[in-house]
PDB file of N, CA and C in Angstrom:
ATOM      1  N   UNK A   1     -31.487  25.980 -47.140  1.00  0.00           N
ATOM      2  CA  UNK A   1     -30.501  26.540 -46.241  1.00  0.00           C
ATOM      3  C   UNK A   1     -30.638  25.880 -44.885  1.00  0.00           C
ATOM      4  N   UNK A   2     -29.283  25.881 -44.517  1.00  0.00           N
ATOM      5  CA  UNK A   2     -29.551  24.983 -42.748  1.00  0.00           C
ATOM      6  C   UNK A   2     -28.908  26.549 -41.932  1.00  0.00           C
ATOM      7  N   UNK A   3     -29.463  26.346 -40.790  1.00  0.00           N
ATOM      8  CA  UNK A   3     -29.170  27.030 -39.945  1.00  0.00           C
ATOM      9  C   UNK A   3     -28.724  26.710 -38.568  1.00  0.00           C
ATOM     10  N   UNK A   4     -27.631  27.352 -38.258  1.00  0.00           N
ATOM     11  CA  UNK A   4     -26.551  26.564 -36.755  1.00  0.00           C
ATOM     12  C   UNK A   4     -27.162  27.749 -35.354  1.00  0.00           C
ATOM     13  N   UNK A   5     -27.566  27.309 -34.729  1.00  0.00           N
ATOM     14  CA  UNK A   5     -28.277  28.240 -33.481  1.00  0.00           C
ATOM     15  C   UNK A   5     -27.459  27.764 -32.649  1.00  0.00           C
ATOM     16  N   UNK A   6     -26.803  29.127 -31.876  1.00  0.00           N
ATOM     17  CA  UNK A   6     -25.649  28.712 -30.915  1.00  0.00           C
ATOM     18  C   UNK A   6     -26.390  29.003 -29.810  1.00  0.00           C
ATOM     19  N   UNK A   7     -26.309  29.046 -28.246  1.00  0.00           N
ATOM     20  CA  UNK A   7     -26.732  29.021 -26.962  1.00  0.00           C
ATOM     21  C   UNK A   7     -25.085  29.875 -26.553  1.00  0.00           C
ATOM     22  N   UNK A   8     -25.843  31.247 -25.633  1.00  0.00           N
ATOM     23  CA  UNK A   8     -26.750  31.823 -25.021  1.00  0.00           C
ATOM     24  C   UNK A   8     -27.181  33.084 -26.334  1.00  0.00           C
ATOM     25  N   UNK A   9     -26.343  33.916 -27.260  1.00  0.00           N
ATOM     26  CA  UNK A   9     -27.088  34.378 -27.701  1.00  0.00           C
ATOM     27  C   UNK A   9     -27.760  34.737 -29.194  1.00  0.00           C
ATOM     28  N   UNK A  10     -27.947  32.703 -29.333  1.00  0.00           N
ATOM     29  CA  UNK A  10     -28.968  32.502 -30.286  1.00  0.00           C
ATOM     30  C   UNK A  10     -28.058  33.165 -31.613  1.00  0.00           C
ATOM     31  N   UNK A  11     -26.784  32.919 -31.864  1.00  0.00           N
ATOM     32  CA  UNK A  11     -26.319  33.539 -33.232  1.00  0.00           C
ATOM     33  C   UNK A  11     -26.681  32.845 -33.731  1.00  0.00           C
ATOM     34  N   UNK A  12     -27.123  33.282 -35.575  1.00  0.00           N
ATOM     35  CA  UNK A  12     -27.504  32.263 -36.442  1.00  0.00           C
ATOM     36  C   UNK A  12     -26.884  32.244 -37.596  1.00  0.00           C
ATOM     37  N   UNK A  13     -26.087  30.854 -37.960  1.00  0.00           N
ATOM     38  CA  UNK A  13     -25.206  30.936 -39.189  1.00  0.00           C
ATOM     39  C   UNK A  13     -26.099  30.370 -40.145  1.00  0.00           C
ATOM     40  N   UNK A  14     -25.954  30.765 -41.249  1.00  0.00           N
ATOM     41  CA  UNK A  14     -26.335  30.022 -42.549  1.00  0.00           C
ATOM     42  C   UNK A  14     -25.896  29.643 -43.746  1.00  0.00           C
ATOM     43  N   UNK A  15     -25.839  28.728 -43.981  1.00  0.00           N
ATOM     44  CA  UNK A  15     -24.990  27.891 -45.389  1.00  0.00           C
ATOM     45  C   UNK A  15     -25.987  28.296 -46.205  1.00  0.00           C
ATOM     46  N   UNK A  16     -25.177  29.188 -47.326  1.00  0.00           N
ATOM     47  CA  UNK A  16     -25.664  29.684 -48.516  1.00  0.00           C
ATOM     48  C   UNK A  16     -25.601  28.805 -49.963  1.00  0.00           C
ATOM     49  N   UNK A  17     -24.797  27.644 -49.581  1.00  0.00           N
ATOM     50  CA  UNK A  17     -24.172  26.915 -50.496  1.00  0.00           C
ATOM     51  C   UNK A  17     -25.043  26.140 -51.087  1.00  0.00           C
ATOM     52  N   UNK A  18     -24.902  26.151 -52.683  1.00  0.00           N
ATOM     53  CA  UNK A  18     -25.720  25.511 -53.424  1.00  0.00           C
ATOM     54  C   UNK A  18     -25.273  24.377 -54.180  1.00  0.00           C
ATOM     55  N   UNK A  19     -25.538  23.168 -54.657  1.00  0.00           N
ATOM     56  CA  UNK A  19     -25.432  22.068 -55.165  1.00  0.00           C
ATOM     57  C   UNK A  19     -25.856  22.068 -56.542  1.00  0.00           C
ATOM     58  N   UNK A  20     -24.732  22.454 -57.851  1.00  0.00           N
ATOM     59  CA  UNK A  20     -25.677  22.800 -59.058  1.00  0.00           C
ATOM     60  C   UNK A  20     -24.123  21.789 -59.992  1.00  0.00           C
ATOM     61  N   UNK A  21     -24.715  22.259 -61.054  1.00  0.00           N
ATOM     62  CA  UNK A  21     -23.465  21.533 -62.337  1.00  0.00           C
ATOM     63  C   UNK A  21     -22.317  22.458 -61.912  1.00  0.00           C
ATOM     64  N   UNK A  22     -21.022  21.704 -62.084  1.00  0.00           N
ATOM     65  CA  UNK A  22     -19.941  22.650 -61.668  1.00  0.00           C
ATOM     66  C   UNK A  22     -19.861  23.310 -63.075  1.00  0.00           C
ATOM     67  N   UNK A  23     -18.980  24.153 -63.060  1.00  0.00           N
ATOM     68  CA  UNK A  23     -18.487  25.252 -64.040  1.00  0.00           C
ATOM     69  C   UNK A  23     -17.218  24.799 -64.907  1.00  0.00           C
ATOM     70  N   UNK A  24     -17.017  25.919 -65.488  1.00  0.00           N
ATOM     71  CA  UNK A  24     -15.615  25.370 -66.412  1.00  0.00           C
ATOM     72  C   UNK A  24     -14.678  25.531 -65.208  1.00  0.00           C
ATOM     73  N   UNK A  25     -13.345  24.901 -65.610  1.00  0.00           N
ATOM     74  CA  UNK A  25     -12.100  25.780 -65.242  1.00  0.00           C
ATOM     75  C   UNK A  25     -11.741  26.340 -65.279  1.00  0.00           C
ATOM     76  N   UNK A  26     -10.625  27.023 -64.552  1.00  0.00           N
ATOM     77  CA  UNK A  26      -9.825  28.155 -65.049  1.00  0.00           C
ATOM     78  C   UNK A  26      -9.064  27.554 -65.927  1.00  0.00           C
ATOM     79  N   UNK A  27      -8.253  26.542 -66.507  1.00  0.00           N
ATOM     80  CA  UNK A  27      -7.996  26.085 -67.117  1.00  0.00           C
ATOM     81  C   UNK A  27      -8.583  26.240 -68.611  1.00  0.00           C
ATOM     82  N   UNK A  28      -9.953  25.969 -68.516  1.00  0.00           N
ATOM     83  CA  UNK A  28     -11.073  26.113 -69.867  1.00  0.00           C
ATOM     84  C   UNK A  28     -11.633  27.481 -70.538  1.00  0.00           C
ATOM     85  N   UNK A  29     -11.703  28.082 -69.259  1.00  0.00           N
ATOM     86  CA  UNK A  29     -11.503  29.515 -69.379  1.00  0.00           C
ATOM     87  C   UNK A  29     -10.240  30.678 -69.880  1.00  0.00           C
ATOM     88  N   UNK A  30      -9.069  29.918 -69.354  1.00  0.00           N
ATOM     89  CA  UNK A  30      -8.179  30.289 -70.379  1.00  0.00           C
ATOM     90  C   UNK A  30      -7.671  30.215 -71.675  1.00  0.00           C
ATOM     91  N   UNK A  31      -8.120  28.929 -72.337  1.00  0.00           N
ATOM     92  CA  UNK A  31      -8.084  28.551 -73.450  1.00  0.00           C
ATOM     93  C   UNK A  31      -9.111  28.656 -73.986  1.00  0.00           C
ATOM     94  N   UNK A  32     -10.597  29.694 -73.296  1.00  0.00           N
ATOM     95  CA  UNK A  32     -11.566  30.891 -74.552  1.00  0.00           C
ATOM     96  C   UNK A  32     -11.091  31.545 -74.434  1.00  0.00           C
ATOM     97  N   UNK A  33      -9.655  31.955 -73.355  1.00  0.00           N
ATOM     98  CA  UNK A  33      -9.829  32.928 -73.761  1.00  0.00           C
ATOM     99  C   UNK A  33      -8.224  33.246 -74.912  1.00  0.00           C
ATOM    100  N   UNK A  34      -8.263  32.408 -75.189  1.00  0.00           N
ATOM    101  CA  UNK A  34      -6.653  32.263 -76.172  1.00  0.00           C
ATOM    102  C   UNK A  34      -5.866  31.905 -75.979  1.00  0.00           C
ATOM    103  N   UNK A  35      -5.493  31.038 -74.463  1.00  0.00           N
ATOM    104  CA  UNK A  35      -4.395  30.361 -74.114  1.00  0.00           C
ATOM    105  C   UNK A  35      -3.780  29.136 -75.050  1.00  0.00           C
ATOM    106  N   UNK A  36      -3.101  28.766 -75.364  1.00  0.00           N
ATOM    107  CA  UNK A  36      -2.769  27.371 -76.280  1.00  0.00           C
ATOM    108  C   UNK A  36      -1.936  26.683 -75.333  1.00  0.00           C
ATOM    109  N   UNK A  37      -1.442  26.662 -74.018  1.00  0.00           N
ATOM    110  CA  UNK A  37      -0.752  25.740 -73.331  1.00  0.00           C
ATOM    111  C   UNK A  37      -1.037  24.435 -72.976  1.00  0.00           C
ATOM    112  N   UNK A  38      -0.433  23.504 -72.422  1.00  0.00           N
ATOM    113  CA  UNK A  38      -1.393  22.240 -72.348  1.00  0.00           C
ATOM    114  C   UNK A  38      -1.385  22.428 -70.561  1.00  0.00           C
ATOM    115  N   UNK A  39      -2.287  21.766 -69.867  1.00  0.00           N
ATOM    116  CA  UNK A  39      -2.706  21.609 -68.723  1.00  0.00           C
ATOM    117  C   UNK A  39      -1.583  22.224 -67.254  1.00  0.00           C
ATOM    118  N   UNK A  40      -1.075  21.009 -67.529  1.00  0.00           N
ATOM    119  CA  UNK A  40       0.425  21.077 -66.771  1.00  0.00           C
ATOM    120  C   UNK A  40       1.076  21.781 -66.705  1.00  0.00           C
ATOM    121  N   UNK A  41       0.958  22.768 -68.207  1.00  0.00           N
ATOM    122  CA  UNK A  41       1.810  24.362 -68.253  1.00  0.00           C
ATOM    123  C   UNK A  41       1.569  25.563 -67.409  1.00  0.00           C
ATOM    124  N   UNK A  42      -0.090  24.627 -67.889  1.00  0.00           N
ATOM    125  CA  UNK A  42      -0.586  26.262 -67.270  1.00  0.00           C
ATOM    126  C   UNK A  42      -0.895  26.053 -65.460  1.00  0.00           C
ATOM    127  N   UNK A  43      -1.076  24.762 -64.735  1.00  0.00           N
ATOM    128  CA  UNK A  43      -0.183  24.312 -63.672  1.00  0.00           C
ATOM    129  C   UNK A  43       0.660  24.880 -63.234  1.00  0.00           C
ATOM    130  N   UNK A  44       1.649  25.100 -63.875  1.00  0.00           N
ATOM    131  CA  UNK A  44       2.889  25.342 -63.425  1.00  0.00           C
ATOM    132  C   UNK A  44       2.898  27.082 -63.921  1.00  0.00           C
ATOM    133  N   UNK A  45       2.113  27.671 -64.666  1.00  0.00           N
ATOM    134  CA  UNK A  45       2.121  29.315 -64.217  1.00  0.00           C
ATOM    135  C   UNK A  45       1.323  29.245 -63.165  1.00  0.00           C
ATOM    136  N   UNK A  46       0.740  28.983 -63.206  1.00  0.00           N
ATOM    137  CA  UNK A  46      -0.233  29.248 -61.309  1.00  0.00           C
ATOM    138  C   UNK A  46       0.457  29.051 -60.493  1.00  0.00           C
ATOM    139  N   UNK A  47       1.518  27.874 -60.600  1.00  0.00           N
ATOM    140  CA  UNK A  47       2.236  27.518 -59.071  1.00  0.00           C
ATOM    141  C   UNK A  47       3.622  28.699 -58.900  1.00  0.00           C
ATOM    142  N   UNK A  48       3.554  29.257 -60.298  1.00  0.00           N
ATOM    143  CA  UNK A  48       4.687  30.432 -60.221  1.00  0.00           C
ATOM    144  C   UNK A  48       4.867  31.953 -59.768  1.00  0.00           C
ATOM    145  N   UNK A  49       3.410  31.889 -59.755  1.00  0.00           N
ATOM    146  CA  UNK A  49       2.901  33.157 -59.294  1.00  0.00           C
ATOM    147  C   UNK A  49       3.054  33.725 -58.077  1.00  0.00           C
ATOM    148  N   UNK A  50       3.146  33.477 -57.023  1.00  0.00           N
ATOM    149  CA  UNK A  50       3.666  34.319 -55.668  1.00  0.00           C
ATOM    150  C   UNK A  50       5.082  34.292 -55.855  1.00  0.00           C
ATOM    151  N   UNK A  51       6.102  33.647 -56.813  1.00  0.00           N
ATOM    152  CA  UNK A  51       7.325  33.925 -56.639  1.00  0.00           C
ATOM    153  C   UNK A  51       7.044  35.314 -57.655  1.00  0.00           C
ATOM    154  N   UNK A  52       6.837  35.248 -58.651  1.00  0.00           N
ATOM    155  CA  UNK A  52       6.823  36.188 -59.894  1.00  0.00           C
ATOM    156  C   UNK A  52       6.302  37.370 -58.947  1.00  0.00           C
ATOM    157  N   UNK A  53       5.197  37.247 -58.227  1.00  0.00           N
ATOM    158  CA  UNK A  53       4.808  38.785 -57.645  1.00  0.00           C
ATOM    159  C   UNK A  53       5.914  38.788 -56.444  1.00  0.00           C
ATOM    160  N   UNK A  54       6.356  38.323 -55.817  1.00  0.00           N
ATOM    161  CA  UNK A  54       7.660  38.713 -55.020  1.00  0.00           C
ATOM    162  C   UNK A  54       8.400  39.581 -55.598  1.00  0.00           C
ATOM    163  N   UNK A  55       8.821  38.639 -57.037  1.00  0.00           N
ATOM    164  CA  UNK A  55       9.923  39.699 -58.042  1.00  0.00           C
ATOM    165  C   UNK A  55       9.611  40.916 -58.147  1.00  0.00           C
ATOM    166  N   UNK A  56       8.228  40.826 -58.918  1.00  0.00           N
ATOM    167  CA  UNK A  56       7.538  42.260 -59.198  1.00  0.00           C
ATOM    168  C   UNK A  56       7.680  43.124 -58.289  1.00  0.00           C
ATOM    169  N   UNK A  57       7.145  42.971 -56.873  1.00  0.00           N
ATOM    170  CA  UNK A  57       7.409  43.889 -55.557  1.00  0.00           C
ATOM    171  C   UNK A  57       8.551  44.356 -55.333  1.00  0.00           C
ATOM    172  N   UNK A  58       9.643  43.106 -55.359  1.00  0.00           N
ATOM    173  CA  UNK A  58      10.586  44.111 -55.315  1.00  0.00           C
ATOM    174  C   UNK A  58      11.517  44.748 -56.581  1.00  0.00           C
ATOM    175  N   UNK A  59      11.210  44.454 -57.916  1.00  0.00           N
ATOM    176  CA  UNK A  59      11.616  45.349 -59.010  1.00  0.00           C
ATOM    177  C   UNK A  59      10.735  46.902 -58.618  1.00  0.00           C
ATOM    178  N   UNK A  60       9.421  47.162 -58.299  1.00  0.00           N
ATOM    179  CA  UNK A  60       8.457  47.592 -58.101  1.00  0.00           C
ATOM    180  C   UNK A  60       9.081  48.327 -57.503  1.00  0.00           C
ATOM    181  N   UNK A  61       9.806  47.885 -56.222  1.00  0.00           N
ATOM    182  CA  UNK A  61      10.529  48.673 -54.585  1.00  0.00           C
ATOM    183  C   UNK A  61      11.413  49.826 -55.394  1.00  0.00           C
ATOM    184  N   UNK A  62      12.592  48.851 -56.265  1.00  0.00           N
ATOM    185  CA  UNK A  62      13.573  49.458 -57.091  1.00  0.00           C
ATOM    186  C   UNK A  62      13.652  50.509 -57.949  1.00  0.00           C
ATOM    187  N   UNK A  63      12.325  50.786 -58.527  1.00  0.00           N
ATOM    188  CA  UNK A  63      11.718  51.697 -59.836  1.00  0.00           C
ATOM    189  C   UNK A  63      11.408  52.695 -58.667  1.00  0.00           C
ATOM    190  N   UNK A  64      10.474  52.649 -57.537  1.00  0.00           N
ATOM    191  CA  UNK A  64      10.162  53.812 -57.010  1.00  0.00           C
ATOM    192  C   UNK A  64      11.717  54.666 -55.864  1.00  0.00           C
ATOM    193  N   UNK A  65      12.486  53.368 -55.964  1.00  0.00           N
ATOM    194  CA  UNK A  65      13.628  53.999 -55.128  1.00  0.00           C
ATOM    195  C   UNK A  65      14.429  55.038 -56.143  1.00  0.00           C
ATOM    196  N   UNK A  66      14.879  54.618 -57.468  1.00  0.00           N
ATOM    197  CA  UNK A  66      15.297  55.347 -58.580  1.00  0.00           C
ATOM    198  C   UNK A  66      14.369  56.819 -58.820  1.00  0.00           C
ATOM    199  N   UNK A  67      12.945  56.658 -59.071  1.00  0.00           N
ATOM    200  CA  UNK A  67      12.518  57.320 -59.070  1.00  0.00           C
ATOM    201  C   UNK A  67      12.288  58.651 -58.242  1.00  0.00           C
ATOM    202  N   UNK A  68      12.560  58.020 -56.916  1.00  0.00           N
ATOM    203  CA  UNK A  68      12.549  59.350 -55.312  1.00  0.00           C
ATOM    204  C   UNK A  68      13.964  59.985 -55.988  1.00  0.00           C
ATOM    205  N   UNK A  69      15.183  58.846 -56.166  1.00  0.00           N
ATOM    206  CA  UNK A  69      16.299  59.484 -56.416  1.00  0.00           C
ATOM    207  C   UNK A  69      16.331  60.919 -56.939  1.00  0.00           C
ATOM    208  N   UNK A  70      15.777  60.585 -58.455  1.00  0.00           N
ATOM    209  CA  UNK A  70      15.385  61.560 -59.348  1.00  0.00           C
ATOM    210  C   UNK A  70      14.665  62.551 -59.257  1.00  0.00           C
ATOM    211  N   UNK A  71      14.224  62.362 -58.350  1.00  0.00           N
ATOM    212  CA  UNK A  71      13.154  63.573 -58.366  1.00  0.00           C
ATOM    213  C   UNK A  71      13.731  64.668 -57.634  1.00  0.00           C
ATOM    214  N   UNK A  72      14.558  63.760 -56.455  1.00  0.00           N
ATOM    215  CA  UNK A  72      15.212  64.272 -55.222  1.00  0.00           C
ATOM    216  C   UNK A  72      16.415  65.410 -56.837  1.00  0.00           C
ATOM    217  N   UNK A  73      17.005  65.018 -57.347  1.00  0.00           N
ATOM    218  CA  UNK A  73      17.833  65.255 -58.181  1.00  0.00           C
ATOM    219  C   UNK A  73      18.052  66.082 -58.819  1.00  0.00           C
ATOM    220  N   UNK A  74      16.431  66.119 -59.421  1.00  0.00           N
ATOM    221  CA  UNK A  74      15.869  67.587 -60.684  1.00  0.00           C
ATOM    222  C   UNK A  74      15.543  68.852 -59.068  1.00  0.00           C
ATOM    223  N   UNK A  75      15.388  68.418 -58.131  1.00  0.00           N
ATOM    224  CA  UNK A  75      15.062  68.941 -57.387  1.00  0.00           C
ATOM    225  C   UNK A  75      16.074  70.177 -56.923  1.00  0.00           C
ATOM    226  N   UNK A  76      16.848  69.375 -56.566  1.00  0.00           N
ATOM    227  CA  UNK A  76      18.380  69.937 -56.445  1.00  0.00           C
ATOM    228  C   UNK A  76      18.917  70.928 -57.600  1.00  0.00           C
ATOM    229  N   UNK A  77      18.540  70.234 -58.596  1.00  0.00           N
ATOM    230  CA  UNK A  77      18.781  71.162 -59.856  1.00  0.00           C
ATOM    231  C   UNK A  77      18.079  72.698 -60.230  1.00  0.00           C
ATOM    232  N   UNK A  78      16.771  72.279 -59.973  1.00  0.00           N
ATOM    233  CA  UNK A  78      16.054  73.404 -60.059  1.00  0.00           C
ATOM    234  C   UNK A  78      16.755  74.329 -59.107  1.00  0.00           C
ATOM    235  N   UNK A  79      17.153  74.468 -57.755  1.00  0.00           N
ATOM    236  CA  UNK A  79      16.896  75.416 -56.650  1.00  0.00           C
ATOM    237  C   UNK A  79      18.492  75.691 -57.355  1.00  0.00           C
ATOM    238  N   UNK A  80      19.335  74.808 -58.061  1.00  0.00           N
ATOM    239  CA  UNK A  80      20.440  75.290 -58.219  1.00  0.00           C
ATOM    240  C   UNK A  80      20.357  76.429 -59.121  1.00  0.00           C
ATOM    241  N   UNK A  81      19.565  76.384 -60.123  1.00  0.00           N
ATOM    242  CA  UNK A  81      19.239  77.007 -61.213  1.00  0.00           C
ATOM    243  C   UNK A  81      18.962  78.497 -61.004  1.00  0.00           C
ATOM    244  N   UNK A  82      17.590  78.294 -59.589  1.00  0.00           N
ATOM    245  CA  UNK A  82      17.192  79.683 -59.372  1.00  0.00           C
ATOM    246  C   UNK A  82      18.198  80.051 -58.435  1.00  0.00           C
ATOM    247  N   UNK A  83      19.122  79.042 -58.056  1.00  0.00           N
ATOM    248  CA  UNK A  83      20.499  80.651 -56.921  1.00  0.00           C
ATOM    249  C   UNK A  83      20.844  81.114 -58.382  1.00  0.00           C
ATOM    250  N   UNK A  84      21.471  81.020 -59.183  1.00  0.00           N
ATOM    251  CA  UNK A  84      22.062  81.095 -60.370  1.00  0.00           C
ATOM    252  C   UNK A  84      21.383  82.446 -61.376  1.00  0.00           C
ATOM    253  N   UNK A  85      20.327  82.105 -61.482  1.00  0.00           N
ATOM    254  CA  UNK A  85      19.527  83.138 -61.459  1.00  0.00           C
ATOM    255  C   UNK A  85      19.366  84.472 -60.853  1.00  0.00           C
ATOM    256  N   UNK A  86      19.457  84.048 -59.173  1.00  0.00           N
ATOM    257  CA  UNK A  86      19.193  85.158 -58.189  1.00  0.00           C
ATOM    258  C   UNK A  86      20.894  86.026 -58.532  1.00  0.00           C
ATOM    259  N   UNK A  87      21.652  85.275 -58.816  1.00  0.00           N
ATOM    260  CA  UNK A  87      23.075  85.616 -58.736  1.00  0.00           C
ATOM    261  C   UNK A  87      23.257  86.720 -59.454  1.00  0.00           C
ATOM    262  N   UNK A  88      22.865  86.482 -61.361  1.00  0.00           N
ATOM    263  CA  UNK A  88      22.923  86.828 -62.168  1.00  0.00           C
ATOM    264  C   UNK A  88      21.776  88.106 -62.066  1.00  0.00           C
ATOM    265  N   UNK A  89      20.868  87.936 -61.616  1.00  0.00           N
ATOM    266  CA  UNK A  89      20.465  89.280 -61.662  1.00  0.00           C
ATOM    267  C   UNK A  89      20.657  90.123 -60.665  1.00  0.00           C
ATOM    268  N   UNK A  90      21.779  89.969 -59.521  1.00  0.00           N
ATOM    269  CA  UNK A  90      21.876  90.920 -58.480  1.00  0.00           C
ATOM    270  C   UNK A  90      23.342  91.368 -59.089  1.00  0.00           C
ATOM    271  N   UNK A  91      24.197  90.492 -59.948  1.00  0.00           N
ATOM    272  CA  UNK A  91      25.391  90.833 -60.630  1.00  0.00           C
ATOM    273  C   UNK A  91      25.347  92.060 -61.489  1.00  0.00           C
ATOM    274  N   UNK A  92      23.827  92.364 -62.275  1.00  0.00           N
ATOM    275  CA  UNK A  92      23.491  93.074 -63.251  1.00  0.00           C
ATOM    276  C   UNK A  92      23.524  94.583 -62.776  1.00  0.00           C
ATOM    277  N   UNK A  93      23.122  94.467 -61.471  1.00  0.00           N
ATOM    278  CA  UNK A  93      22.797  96.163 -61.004  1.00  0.00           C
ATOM    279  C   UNK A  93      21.679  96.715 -61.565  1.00  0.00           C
ATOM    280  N   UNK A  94      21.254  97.655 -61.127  1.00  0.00           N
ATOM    281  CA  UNK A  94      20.015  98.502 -61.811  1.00  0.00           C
ATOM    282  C   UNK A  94      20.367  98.827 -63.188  1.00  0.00           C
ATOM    283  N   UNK A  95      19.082  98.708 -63.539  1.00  0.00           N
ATOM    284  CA  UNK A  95      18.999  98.303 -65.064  1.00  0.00           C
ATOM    285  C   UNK A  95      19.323  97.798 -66.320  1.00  0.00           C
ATOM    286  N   UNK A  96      19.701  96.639 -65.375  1.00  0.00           N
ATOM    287  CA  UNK A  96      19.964  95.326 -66.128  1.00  0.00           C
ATOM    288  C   UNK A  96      20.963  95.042 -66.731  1.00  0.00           C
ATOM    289  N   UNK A  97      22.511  96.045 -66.320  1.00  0.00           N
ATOM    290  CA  UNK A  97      23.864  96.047 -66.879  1.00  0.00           C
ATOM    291  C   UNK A  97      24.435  95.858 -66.042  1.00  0.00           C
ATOM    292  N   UNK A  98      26.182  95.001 -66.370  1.00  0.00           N
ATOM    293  CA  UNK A  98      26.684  94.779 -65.258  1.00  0.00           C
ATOM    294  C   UNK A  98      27.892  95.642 -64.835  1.00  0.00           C
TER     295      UNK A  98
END
């Protein structure tokens, strides 16, 4: 490890970095782990990926906007349900006839 000593108060950085056999790829690693594409393919899904999660985010945006909709919706429904309710049993009169 080397160490960088700065002036006046003596911070000390250190390179943790080690010098060994490199590793597989991600590339090599995808094809243990079942990929069958050739190189360039799989290139070109990596380089696709911040557009694809753009999409996702905003399909993502879309599903939870539908979803508030709905909820907002059944919501509405329910309270409609219990006036409807409240209606019907103040229509009835005492003991439960109308």
């Amino acid at each position: 490890m080397t160490g960088v000593y700065l002036k006046p108060s003596r911070l000390n950085i250190l390179s943790c970095a080690v010098a060994g056999r490199p590793g597989r790829s991600a590339y090599e690693a995808a094809v243990e782990a079942g990929y069958t594409g050739t190189p360039a393919e799989y290139s070109a899904i990596l380089g696709s990926l911040p557009e694809t999660l753009t999409r996702l985010n905003v399909y993502n945006g879309r599903v939870d906007a539908i979803l508030e909709h709905l909820d907002n919706r059944v919501t509405e429904l329910e309270l409609a349900v219990a006036e409807l309710q409240r209606q019907a049993g103040q229509s009835r009169g005492p003991g439960g006839t109308a």
